[in-house]
C-alpha atoms as a PDB file:
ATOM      1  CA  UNK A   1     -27.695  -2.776  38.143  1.00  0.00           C
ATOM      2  CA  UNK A   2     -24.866  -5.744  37.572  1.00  0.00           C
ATOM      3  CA  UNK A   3     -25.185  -6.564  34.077  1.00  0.00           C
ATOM      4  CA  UNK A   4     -23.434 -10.150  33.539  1.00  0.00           C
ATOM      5  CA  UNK A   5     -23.021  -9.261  29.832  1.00  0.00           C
ATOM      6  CA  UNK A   6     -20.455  -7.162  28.337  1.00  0.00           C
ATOM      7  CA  UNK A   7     -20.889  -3.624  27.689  1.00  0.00           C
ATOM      8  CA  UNK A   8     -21.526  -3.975  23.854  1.00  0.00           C
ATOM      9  CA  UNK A   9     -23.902  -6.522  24.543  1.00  0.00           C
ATOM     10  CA  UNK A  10     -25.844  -4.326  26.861  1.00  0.00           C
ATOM     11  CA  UNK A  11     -26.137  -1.703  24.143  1.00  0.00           C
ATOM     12  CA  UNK A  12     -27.380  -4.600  21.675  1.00  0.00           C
ATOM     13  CA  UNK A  13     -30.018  -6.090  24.227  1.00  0.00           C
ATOM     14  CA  UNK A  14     -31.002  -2.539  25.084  1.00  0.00           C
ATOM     15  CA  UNK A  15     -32.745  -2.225  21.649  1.00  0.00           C
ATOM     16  CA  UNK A  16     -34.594  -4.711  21.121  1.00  0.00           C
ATOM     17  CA  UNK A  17     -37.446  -6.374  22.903  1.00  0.00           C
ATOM     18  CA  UNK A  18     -37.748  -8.933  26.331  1.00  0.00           C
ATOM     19  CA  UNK A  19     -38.773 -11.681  24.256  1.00  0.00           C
ATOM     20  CA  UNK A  20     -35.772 -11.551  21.827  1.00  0.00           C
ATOM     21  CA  UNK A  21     -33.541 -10.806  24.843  1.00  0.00           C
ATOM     22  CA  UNK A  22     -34.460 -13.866  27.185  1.00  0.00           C
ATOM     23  CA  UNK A  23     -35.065 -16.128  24.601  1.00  0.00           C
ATOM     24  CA  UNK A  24     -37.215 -17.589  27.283  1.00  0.00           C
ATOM     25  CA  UNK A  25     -40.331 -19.923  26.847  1.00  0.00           C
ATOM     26  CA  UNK A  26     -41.167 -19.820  30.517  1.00  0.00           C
ATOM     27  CA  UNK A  27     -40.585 -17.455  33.665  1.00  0.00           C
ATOM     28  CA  UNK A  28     -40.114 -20.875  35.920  1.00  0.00           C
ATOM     29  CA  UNK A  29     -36.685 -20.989  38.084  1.00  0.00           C
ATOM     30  CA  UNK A  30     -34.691 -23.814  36.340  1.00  0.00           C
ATOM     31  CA  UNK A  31     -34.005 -26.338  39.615  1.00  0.00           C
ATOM     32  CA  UNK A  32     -30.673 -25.645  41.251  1.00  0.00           C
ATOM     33  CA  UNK A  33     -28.138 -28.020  40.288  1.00  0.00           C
ATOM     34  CA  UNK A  34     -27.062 -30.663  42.851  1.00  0.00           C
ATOM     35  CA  UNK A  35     -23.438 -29.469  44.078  1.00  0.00           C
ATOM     36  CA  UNK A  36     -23.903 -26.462  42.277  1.00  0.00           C
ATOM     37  CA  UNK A  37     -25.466 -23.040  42.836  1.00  0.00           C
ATOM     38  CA  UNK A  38     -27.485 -21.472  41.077  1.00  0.00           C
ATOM     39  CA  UNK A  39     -26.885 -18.021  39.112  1.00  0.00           C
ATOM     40  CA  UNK A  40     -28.250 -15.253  41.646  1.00  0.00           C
ATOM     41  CA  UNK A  41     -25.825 -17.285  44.596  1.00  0.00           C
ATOM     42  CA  UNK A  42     -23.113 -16.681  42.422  1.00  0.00           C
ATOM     43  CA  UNK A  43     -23.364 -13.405  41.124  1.00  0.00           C
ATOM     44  CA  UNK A  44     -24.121 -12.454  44.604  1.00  0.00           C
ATOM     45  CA  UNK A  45     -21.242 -13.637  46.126  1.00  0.00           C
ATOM     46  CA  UNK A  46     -19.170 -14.043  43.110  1.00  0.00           C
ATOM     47  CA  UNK A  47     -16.080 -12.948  45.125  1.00  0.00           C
ATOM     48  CA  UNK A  48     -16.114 -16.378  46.883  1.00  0.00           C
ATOM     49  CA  UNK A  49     -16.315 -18.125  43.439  1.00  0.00           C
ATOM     50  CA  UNK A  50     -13.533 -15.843  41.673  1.00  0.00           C
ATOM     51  CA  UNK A  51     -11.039 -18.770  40.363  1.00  0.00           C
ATOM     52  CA  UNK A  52     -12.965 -21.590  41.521  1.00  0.00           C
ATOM     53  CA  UNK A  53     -14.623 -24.390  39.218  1.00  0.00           C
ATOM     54  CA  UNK A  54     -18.826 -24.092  39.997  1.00  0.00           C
ATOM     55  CA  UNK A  55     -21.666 -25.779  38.132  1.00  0.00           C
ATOM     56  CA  UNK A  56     -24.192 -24.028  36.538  1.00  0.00           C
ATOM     57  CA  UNK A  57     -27.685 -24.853  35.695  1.00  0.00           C
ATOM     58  CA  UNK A  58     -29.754 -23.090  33.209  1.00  0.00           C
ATOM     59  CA  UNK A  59     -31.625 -21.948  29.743  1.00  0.00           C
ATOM     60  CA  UNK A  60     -29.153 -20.980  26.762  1.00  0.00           C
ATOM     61  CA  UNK A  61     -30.722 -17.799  25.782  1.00  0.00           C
ATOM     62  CA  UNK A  62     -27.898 -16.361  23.343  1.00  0.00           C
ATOM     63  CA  UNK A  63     -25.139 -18.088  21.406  1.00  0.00           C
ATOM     64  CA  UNK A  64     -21.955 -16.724  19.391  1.00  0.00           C
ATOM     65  CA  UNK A  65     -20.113 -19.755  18.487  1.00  0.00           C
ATOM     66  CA  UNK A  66     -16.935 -20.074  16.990  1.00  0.00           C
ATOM     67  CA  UNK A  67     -15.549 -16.726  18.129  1.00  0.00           C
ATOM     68  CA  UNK A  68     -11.678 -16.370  19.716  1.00  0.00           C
ATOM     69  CA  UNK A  69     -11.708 -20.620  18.833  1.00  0.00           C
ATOM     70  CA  UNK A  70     -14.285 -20.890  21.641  1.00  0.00           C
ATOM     71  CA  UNK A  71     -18.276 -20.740  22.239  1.00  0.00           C
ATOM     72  CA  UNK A  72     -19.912 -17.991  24.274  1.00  0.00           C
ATOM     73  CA  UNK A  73     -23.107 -18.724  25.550  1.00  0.00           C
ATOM     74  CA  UNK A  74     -25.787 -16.670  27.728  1.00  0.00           C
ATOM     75  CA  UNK A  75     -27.718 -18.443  30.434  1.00  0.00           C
ATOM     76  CA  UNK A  76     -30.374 -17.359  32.955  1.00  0.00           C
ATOM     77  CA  UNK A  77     -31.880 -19.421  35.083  1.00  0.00           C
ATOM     78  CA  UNK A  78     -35.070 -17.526  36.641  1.00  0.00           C
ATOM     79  CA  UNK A  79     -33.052 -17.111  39.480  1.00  0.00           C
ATOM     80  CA  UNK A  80     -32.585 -12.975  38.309  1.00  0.00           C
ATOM     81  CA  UNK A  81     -33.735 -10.097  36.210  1.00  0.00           C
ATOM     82  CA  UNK A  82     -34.979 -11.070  32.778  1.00  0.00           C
ATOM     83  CA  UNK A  83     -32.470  -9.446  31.480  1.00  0.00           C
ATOM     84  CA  UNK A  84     -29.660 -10.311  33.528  1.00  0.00           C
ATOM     85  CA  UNK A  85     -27.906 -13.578  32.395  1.00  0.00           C
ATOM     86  CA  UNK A  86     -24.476 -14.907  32.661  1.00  0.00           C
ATOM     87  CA  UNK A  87     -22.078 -14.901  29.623  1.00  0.00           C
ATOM     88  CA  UNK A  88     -19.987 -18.943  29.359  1.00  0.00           C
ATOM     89  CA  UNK A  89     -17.231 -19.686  26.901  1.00  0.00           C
ATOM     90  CA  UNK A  90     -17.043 -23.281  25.884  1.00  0.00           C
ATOM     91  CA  UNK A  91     -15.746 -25.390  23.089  1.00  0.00           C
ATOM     92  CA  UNK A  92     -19.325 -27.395  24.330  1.00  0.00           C
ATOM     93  CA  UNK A  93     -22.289 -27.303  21.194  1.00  0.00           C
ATOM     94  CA  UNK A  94     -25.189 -25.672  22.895  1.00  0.00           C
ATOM     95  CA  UNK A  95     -28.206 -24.434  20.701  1.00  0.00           C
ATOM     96  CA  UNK A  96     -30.274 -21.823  22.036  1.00  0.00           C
ATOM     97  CA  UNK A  97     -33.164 -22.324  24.211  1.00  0.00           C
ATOM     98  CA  UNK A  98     -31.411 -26.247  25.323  1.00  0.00           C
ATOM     99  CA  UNK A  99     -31.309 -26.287  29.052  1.00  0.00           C
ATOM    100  CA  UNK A 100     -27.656 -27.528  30.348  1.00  0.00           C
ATOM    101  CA  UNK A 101     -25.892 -27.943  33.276  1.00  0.00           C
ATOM    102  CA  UNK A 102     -22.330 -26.908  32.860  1.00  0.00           C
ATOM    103  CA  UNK A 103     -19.113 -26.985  35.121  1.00  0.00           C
ATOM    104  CA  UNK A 104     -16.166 -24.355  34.338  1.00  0.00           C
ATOM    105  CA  UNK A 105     -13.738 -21.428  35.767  1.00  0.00           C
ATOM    106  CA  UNK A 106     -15.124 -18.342  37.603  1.00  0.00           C
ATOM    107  CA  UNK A 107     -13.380 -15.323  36.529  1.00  0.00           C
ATOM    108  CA  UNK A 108     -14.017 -11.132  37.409  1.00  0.00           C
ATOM    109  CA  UNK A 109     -13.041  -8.291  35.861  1.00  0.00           C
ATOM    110  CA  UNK A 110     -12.297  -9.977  32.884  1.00  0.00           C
ATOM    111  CA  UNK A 111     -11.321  -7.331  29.824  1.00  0.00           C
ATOM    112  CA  UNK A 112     -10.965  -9.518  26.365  1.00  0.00           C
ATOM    113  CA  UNK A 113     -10.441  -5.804  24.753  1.00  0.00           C
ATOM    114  CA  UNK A 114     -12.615  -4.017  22.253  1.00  0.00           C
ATOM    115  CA  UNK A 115     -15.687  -3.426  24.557  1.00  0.00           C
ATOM    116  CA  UNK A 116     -16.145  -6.822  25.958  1.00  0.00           C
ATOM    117  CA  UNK A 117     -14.997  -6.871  29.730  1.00  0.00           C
ATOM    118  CA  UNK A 118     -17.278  -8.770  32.046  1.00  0.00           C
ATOM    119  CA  UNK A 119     -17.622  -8.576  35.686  1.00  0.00           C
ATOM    120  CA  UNK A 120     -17.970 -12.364  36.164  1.00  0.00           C
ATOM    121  CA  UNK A 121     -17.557 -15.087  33.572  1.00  0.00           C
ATOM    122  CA  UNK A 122     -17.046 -18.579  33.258  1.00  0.00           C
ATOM    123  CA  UNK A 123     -15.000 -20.586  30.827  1.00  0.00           C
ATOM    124  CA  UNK A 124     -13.760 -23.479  29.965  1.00  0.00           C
ATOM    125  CA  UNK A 125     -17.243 -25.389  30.267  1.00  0.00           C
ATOM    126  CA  UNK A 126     -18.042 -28.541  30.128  1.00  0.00           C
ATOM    127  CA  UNK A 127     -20.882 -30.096  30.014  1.00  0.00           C
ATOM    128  CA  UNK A 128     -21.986 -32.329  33.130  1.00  0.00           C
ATOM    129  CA  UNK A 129     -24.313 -34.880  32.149  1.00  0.00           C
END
């Protein structure tokens, strides 16, 4: 299974429950952005996206802020697995459970040492209003 999250956060979600994982209030698909795609397009064809700028559309379902000078957010748009979501890094103020749209880098194979390496991420994000 492609897990979006890094490794020690797959070992964290692992133990505890779908509710506290998700975050989510509702199993609805969040609308695709327009000019964007939405998260199962990219993931499944993330190759094409690998150093290209995409916008994203979805639910904040995890937040670390403030860590490496940046925000890393987890969003999931209904679009996947419960427990699948992709992991954002922004300088952006999102609270968990706010529904953004956000633009920012595509990046694979990323290894930011110490157990987090992610098979896709963005950063950078902005939000698009």
């Amino acid at each position: 299974m492609l897990s979006c999250t890094s490794k020690k956060d797959a070992d964290e979600a692992s133990e505890k429950t779908d509710q506290q994982v998700t975050g989510e209030t509702s199993d609805a698909e969040i609308s695709k952005p327009s000019e964007g795609v939405t998260l199962s397009e990219l993931i499944a064809n993330k190759e094409k996206y690998d150093g290209q700028t995409v916008i994203v559309k979805g639910r904040c379902v995890k937040v670390n802020n403030d860590i490496m000078n940046r925000n890393w957010i987890h969003l999931q748009d209904g679009s996947l697995q419960k427990d699948i979501d992709l992991t954002i890094t922004t300088t952006e103020n999102i609270q968990e459970d706010d529904i953004v749209t956000l633009q920012g880098k595509i990046a694979l194979n990323k290894d930011f040492g110490a157990g987090y390496e992610y098979e896709i991420i963005m950063e950078d994000a902005r939000l698009v209003k």
